[in-house]
N, C-alpha and C. Protein backbone atom coordinates (compact mmCIF):
# COMPACT_ATOMS: atom_id res chain seq x y z
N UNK A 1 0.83 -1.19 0.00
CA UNK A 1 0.00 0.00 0.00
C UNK A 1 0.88 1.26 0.00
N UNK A 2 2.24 1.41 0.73
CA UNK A 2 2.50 2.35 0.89
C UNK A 2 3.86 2.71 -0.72
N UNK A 3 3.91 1.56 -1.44
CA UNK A 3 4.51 2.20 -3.00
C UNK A 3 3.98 3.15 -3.95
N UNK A 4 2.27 3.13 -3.56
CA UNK A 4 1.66 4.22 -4.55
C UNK A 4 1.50 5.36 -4.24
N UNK A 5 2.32 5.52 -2.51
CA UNK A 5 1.97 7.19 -2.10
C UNK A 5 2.86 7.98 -2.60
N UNK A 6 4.21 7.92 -2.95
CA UNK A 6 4.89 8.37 -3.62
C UNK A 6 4.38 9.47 -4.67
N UNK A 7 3.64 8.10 -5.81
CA UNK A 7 3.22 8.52 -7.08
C UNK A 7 1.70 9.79 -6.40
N UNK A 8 0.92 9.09 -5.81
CA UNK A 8 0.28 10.00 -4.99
C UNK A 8 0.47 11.18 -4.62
N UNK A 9 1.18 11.32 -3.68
CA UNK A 9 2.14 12.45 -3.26
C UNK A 9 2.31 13.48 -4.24
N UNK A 10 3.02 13.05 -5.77
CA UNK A 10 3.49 13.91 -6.96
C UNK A 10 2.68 14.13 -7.93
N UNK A 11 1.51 13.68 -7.86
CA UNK A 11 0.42 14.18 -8.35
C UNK A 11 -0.42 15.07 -7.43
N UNK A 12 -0.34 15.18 -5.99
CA UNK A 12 -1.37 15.51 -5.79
C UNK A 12 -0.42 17.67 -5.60
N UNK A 13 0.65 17.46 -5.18
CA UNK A 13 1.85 18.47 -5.50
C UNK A 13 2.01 18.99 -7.18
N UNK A 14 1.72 18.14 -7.94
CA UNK A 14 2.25 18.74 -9.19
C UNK A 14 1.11 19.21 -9.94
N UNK A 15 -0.10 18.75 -9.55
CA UNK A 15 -1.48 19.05 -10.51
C UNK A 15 -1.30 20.94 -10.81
N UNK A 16 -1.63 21.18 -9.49
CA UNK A 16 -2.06 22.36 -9.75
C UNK A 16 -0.88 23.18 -10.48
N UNK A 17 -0.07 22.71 -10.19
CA UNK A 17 1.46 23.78 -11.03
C UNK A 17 0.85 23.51 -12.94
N UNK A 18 0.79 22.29 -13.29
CA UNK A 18 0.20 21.53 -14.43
C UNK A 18 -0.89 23.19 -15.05
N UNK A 19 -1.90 22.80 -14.28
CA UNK A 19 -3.10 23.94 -14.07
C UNK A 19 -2.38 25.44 -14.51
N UNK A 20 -1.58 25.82 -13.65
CA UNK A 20 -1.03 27.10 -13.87
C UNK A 20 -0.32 27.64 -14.81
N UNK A 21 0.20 26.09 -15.50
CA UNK A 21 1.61 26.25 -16.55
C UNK A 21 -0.07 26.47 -17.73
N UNK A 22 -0.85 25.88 -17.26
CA UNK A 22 -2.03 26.15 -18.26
C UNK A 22 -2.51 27.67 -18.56
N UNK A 23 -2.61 27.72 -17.30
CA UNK A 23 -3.35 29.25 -17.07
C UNK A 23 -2.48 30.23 -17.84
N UNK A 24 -1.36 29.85 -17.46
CA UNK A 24 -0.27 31.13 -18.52
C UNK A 24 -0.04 30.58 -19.62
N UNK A 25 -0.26 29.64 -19.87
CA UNK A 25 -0.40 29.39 -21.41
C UNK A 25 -1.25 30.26 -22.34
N UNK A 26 -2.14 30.00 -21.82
CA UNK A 26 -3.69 30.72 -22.38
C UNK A 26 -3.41 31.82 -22.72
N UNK A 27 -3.16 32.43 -21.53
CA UNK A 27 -2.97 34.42 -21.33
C UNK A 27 -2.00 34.67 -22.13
N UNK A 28 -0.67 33.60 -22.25
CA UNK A 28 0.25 34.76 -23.32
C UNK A 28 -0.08 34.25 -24.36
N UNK A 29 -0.69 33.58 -24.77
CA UNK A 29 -0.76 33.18 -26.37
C UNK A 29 -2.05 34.33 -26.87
N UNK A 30 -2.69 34.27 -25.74
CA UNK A 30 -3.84 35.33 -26.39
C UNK A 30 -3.55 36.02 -27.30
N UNK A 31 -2.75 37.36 -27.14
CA UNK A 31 -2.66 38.09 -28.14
C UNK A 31 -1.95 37.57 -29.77
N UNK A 32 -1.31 36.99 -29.32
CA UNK A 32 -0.77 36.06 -30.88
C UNK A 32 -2.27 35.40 -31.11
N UNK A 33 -2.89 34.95 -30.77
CA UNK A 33 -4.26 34.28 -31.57
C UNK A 33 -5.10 35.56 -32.35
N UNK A 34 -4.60 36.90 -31.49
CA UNK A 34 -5.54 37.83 -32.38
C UNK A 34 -4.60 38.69 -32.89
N UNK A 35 -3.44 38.47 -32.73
CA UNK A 35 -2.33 38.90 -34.37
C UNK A 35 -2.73 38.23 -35.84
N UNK A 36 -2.62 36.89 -35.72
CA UNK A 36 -3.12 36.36 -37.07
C UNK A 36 -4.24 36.28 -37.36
N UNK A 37 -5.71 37.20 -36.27
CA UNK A 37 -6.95 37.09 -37.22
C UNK A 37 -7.20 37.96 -37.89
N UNK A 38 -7.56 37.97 -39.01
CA UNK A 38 -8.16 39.06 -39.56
C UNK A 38 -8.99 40.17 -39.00
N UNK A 39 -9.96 39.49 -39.14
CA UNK A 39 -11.43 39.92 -38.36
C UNK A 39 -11.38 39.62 -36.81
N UNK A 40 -11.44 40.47 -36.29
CA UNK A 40 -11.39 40.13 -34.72
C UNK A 40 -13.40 40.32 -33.73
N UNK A 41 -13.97 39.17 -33.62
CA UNK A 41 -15.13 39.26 -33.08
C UNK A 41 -14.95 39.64 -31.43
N UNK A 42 -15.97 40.63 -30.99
CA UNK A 42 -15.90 41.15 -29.72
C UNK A 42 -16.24 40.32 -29.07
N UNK A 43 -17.03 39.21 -29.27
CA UNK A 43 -17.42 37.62 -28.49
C UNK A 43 -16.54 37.22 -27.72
N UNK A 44 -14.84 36.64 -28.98
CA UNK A 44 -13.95 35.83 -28.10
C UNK A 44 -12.62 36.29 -28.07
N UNK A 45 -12.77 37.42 -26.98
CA UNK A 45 -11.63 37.79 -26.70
C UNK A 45 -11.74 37.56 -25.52
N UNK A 46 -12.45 36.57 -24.42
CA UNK A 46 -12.14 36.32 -23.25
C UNK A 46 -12.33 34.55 -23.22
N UNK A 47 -11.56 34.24 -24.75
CA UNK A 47 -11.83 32.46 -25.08
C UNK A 47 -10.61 32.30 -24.77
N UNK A 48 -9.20 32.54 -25.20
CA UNK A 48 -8.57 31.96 -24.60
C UNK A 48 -8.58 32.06 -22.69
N UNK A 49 -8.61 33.44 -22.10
CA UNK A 49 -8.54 33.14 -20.99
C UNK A 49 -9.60 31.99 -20.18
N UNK A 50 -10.95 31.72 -20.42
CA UNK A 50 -11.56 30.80 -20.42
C UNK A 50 -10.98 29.64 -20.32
N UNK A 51 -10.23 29.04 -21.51
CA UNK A 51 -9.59 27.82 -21.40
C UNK A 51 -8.52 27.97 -20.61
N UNK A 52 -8.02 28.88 -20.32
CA UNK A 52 -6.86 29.05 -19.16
C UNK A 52 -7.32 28.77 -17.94
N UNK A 53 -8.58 28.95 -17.64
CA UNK A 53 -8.88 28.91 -16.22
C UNK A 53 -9.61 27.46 -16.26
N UNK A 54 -10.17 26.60 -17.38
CA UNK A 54 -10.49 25.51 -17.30
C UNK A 54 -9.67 24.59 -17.16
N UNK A 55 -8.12 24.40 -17.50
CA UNK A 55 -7.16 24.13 -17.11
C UNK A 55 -6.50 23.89 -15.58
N UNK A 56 -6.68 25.38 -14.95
CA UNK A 56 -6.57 25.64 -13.81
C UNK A 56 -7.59 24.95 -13.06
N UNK A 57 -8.76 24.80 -13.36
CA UNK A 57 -9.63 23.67 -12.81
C UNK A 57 -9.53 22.18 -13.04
N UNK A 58 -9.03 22.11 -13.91
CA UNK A 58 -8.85 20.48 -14.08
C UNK A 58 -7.56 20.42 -13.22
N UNK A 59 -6.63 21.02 -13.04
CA UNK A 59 -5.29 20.88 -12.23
C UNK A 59 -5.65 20.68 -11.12
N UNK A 60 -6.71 21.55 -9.98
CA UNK A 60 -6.99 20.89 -8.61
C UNK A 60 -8.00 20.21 -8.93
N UNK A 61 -8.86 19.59 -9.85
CA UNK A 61 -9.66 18.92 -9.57
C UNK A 61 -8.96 17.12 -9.69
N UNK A 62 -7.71 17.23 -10.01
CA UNK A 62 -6.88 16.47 -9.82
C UNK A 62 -6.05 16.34 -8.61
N UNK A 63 -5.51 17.19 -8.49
CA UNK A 63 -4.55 17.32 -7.16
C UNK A 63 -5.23 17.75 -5.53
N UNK A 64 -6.53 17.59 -5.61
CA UNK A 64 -7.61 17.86 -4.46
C UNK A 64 -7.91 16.86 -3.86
N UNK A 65 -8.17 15.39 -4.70
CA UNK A 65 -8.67 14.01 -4.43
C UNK A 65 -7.47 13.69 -3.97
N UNK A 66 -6.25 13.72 -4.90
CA UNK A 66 -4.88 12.97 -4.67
C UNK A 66 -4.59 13.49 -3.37
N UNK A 67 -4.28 14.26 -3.11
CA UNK A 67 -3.66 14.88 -1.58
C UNK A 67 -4.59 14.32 -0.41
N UNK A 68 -6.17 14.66 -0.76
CA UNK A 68 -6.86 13.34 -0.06
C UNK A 68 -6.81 12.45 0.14
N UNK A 69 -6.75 11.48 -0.59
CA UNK A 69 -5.85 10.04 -0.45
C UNK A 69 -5.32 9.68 0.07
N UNK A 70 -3.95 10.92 -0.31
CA UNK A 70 -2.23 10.41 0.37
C UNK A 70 -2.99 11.07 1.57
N UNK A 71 -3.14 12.04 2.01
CA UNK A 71 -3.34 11.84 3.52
C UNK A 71 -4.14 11.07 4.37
N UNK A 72 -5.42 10.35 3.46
CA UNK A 72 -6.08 8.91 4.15
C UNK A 72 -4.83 7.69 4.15
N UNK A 73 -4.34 7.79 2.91
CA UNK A 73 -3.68 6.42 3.36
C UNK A 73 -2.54 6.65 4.02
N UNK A 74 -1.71 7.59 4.25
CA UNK A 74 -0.92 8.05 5.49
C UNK A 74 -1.54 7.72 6.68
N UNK A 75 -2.43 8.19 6.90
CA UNK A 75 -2.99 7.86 8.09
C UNK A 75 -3.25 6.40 8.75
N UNK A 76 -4.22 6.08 7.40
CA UNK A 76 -4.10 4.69 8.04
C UNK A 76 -3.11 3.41 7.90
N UNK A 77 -2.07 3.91 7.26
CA UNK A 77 -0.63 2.87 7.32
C UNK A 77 -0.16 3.36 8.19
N UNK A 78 -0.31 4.36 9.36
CA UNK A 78 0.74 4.28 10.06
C UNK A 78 -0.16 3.93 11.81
């Protein structure tokens, strides 16, 4: 039981960084997505940040359970 806390452990530590490397993904590419459009619609200029922050949600919605875990099964292996 206690070989998968490791992997546990570094997921439940690395998600959200994952998430963030997302979040700034999004934000600096933005403006390069509306360098090469032509036509720029007033709609989606808050689409990339959108997917930046959906990112950022999938990162703790990963690393929220995991850290849960490792600290249940910490607990009860010891």
């Amino acid at each position: 039981m206690e070989s998968g806390l490791t992997i546990l452990a570094s997921v439940g530590a690395t998600a959200p960084f994952v998430g963030l490397l997302g979040t700034v993904w999004g934000i600096y590419h933005r403006p390069h997505r509306h360098r090469h459009e032509r036509r720029r619609h007033p709609g989606q200029g808050g689409r990339p940040v959108g997917e930046a922050l959906i990112m950022t949600a999938i990162g703790l919605t990963v690393a929220i359970p995991a850290v849960l875990g490792y600290n249940f099964l910490v607990r009860s292996t010891a």
